[in-house]
PDB file of N, CA and C in Angstrom:
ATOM      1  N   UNK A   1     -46.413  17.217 -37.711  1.00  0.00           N
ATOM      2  CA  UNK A   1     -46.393  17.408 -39.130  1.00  0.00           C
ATOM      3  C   UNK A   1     -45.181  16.682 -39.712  1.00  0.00           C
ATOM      4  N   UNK A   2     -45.514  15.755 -41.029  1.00  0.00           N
ATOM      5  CA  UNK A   2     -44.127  15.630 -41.458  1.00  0.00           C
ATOM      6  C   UNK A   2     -43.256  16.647 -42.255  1.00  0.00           C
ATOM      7  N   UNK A   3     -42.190  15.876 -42.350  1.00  0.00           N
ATOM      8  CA  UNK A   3     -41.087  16.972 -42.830  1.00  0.00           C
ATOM      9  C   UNK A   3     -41.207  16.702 -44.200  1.00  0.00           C
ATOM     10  N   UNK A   4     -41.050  17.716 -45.595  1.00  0.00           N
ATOM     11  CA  UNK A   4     -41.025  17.326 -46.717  1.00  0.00           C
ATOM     12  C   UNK A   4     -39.695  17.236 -46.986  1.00  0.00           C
ATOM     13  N   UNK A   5     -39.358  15.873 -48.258  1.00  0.00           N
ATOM     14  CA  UNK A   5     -38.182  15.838 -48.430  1.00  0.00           C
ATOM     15  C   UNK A   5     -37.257  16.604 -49.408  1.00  0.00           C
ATOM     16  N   UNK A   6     -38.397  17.675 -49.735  1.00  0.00           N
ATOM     17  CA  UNK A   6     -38.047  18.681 -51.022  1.00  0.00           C
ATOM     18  C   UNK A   6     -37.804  19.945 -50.312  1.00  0.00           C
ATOM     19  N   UNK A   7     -36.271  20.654 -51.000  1.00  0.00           N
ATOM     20  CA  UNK A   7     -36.412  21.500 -50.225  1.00  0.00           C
ATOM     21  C   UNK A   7     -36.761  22.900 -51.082  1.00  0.00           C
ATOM     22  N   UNK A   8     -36.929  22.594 -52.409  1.00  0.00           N
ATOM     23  CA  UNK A   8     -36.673  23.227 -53.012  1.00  0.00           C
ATOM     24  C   UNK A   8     -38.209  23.535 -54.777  1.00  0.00           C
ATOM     25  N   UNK A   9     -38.508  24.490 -55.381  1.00  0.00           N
ATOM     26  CA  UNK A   9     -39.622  23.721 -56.214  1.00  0.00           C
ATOM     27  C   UNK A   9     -38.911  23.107 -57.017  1.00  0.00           C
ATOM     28  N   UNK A  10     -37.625  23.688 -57.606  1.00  0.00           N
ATOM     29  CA  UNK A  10     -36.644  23.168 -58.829  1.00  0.00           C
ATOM     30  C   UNK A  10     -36.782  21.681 -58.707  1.00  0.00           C
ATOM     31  N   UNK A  11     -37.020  20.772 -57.343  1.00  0.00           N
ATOM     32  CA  UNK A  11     -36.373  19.616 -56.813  1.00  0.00           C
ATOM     33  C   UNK A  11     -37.898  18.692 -57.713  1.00  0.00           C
ATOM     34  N   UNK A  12     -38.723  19.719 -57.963  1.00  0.00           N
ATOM     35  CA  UNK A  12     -40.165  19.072 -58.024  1.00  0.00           C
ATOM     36  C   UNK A  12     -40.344  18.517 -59.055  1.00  0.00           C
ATOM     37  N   UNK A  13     -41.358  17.697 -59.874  1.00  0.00           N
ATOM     38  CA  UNK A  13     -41.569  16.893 -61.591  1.00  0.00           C
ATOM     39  C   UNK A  13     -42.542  18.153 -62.072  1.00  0.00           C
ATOM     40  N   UNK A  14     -42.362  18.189 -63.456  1.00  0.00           N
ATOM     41  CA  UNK A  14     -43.380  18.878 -64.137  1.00  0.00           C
ATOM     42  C   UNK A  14     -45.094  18.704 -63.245  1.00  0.00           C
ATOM     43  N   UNK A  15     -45.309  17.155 -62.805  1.00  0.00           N
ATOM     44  CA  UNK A  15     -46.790  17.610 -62.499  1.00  0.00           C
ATOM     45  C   UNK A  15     -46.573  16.474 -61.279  1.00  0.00           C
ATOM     46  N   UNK A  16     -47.394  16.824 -60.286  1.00  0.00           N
ATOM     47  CA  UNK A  16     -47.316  15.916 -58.751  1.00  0.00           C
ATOM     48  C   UNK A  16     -49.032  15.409 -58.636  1.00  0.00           C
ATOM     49  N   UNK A  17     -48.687  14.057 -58.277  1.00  0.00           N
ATOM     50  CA  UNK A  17     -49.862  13.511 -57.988  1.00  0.00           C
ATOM     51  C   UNK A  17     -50.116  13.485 -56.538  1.00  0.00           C
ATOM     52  N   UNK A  18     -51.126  12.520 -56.292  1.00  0.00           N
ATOM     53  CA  UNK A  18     -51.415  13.321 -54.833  1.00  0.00           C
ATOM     54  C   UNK A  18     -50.382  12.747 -53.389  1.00  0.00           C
ATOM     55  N   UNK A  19     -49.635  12.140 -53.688  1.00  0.00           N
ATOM     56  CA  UNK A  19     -48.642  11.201 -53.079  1.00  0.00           C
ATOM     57  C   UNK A  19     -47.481  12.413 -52.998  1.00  0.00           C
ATOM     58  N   UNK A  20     -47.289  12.951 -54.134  1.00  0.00           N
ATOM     59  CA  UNK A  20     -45.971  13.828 -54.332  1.00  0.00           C
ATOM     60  C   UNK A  20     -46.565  15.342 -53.336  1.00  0.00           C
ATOM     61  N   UNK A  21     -47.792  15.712 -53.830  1.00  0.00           N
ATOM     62  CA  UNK A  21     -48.519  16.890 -52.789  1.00  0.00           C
ATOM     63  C   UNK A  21     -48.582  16.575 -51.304  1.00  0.00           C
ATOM     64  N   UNK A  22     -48.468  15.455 -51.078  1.00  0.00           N
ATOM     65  CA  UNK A  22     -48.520  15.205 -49.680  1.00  0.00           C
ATOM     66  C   UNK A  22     -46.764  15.481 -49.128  1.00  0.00           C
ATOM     67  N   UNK A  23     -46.359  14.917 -49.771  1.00  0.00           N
ATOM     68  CA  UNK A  23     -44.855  14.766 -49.024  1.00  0.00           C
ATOM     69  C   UNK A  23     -44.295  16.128 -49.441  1.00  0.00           C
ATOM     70  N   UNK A  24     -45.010  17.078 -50.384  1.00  0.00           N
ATOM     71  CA  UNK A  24     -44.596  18.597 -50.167  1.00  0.00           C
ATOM     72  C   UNK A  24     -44.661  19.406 -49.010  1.00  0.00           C
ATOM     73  N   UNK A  25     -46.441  19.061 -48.932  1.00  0.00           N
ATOM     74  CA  UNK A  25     -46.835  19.604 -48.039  1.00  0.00           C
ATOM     75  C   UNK A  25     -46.773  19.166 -47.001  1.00  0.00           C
ATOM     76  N   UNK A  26     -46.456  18.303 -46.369  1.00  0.00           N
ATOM     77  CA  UNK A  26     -46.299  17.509 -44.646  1.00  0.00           C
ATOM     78  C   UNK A  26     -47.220  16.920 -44.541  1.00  0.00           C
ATOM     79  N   UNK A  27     -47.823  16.816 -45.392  1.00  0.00           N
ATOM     80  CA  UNK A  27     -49.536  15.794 -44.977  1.00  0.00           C
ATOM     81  C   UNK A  27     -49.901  14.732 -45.470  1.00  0.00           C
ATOM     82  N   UNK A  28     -51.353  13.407 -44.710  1.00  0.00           N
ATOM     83  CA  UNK A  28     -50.945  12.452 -44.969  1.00  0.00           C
ATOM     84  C   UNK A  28     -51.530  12.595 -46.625  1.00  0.00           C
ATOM     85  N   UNK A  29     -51.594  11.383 -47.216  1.00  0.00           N
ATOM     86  CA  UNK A  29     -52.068  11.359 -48.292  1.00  0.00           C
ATOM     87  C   UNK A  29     -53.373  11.579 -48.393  1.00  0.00           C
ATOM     88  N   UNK A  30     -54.254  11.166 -47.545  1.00  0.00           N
ATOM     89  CA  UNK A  30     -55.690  11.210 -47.566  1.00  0.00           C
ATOM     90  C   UNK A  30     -56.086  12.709 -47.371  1.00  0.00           C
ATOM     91  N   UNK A  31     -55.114  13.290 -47.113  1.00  0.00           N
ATOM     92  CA  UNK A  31     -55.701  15.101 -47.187  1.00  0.00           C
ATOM     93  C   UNK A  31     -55.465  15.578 -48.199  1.00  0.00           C
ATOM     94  N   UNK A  32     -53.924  15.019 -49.214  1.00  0.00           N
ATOM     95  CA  UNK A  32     -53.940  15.918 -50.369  1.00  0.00           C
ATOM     96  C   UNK A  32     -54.761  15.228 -51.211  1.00  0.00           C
ATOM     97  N   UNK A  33     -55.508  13.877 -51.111  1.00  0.00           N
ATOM     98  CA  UNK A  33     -56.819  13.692 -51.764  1.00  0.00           C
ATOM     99  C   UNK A  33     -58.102  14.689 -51.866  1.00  0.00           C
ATOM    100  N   UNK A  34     -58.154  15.081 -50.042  1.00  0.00           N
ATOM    101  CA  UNK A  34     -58.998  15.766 -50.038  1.00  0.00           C
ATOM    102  C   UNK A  34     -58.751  17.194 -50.793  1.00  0.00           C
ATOM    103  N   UNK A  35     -57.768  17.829 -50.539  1.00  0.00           N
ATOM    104  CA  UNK A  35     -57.323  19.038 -50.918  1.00  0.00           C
ATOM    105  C   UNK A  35     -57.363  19.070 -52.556  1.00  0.00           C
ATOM    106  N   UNK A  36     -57.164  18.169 -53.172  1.00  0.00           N
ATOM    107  CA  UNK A  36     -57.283  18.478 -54.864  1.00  0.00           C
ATOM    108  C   UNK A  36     -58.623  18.012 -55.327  1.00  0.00           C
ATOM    109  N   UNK A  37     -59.810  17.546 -54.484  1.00  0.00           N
ATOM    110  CA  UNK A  37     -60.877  17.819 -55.096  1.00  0.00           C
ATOM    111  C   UNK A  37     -61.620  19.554 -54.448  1.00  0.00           C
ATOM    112  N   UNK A  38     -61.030  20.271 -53.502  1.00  0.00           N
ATOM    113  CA  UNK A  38     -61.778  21.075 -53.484  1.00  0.00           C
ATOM    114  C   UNK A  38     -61.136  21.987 -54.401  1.00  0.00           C
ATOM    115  N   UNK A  39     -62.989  22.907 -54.396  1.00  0.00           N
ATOM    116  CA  UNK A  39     -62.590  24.190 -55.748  1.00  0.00           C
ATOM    117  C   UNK A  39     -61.161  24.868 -55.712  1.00  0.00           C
ATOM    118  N   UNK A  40     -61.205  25.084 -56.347  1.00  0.00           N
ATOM    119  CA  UNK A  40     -59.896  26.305 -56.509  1.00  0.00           C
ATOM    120  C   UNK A  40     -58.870  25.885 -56.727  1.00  0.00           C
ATOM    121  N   UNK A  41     -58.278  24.372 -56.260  1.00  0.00           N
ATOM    122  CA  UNK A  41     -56.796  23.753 -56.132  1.00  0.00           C
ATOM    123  C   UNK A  41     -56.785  23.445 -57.499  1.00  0.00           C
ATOM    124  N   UNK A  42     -55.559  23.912 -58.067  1.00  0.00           N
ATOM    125  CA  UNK A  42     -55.331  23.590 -59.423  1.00  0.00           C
ATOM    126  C   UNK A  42     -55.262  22.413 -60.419  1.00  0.00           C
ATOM    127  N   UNK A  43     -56.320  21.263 -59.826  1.00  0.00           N
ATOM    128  CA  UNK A  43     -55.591  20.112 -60.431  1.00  0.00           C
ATOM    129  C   UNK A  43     -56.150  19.896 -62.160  1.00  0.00           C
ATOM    130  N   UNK A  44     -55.386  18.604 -62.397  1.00  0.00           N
ATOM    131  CA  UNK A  44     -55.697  18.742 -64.119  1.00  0.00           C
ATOM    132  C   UNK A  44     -56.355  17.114 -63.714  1.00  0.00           C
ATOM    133  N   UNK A  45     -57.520  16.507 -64.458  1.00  0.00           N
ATOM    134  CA  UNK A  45     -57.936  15.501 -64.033  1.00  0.00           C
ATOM    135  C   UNK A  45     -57.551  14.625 -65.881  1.00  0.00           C
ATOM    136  N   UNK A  46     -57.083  13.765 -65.708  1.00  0.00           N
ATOM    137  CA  UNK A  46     -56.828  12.851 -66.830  1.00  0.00           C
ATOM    138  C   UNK A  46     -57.611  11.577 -66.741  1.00  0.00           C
ATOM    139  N   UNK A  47     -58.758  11.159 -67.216  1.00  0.00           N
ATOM    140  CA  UNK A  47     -59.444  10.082 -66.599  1.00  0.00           C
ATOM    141  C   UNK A  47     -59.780  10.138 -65.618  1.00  0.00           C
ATOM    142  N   UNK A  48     -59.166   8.878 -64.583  1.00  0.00           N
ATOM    143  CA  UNK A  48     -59.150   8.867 -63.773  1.00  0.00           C
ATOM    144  C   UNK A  48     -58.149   9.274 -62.540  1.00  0.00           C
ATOM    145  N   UNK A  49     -57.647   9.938 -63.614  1.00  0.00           N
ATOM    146  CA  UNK A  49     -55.850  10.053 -62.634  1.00  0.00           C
ATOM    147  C   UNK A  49     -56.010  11.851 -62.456  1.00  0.00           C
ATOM    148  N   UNK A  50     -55.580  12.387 -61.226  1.00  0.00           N
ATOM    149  CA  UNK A  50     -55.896  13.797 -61.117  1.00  0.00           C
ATOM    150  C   UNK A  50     -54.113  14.044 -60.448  1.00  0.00           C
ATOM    151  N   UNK A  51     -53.403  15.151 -61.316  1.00  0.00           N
ATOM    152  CA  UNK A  51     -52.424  15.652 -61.902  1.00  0.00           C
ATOM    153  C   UNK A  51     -52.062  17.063 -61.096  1.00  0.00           C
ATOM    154  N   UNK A  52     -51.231  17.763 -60.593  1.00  0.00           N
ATOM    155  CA  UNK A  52     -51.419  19.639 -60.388  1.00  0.00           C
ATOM    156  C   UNK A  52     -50.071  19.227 -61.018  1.00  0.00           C
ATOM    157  N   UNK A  53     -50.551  20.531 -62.276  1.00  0.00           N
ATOM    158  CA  UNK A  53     -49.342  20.901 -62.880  1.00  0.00           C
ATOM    159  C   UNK A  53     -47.860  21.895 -61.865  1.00  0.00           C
ATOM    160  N   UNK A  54     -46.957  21.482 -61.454  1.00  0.00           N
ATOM    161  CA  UNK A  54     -45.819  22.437 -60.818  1.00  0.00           C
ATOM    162  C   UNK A  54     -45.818  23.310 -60.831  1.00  0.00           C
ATOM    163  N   UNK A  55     -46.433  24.874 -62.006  1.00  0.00           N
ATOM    164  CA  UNK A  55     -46.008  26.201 -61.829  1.00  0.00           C
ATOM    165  C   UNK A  55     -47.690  26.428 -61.291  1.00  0.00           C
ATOM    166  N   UNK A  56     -49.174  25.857 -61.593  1.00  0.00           N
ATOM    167  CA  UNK A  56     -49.947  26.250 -60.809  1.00  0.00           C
ATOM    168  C   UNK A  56     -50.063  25.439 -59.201  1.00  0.00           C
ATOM    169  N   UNK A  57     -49.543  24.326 -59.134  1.00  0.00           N
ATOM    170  CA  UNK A  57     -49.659  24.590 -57.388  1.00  0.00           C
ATOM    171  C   UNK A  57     -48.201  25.273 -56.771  1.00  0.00           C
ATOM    172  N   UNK A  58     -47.333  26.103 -57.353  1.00  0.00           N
ATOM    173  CA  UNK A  58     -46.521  26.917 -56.655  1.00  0.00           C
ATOM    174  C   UNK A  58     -46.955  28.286 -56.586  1.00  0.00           C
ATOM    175  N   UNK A  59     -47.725  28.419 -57.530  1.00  0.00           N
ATOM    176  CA  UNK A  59     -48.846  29.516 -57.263  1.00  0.00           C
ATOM    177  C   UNK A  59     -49.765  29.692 -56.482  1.00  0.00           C
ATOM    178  N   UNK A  60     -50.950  28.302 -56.465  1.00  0.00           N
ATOM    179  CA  UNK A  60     -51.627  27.747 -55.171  1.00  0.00           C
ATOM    180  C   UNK A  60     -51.112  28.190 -53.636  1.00  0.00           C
ATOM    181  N   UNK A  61     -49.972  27.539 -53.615  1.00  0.00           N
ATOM    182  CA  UNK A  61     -49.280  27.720 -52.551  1.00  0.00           C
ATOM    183  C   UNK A  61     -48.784  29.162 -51.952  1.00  0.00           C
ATOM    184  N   UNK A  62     -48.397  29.594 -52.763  1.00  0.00           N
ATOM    185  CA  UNK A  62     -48.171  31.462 -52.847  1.00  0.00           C
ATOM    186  C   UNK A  62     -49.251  32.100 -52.889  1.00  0.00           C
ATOM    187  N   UNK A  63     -50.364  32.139 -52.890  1.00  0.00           N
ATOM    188  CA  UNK A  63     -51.826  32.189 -52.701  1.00  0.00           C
ATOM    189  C   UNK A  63     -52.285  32.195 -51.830  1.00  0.00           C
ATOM    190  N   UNK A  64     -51.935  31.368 -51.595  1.00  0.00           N
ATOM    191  CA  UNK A  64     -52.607  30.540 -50.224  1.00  0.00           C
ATOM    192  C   UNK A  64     -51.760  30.640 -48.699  1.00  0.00           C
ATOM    193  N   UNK A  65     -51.000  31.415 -48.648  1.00  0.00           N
ATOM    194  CA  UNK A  65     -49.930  31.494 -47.516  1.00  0.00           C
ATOM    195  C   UNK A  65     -50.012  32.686 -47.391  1.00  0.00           C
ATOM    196  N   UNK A  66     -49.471  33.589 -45.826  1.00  0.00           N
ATOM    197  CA  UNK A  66     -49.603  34.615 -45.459  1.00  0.00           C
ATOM    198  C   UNK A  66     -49.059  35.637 -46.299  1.00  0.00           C
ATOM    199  N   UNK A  67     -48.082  35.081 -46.736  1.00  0.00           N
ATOM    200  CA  UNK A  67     -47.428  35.942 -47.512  1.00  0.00           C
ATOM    201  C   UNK A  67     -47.782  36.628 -48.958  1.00  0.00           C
ATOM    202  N   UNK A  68     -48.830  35.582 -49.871  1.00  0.00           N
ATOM    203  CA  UNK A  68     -49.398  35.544 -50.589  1.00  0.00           C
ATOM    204  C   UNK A  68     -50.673  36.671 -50.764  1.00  0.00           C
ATOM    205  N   UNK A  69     -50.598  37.552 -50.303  1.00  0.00           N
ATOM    206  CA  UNK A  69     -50.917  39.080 -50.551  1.00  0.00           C
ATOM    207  C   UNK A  69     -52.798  38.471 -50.169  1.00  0.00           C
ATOM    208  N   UNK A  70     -53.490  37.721 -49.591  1.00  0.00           N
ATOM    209  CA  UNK A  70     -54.720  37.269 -49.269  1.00  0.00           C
ATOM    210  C   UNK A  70     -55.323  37.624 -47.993  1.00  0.00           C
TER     211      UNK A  70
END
């Protein structure tokens, strides 16, 4: 897995494209492609350009983790 270079969400932009979701999450790019077209992942689609706003994929993420009451 890679290492993300963020250690932090503060460290994050208002909205991450799928380049920025990858290097959050340790994965390559072609998964957080995959990962923001399936249901549920919060993304915002602008045209052609698909967006996750920062406070819903830190939610996503808190959701989605053991800890995340699921």
């Amino acid at each position: 897995m890679k290492e993300s270079k963020y250690k932090s969400y503060d460290d994050l932009p208002l909205f991450l494209n799928a380049e920025l979701v990858a290097q959050v999450l340790g994965i390559a790019p072609s998964s957080s492609y995959e990962l923001m077209r399936e249901n549920g992942f919060p993304v915002l689609k602008i045209g052609n350009r698909m967006v996750v706003p920062k406070e819903k994929f830190i939610q996503w993420v808190e959701a989605n983790t053991k800890g995340g009451g699921r």
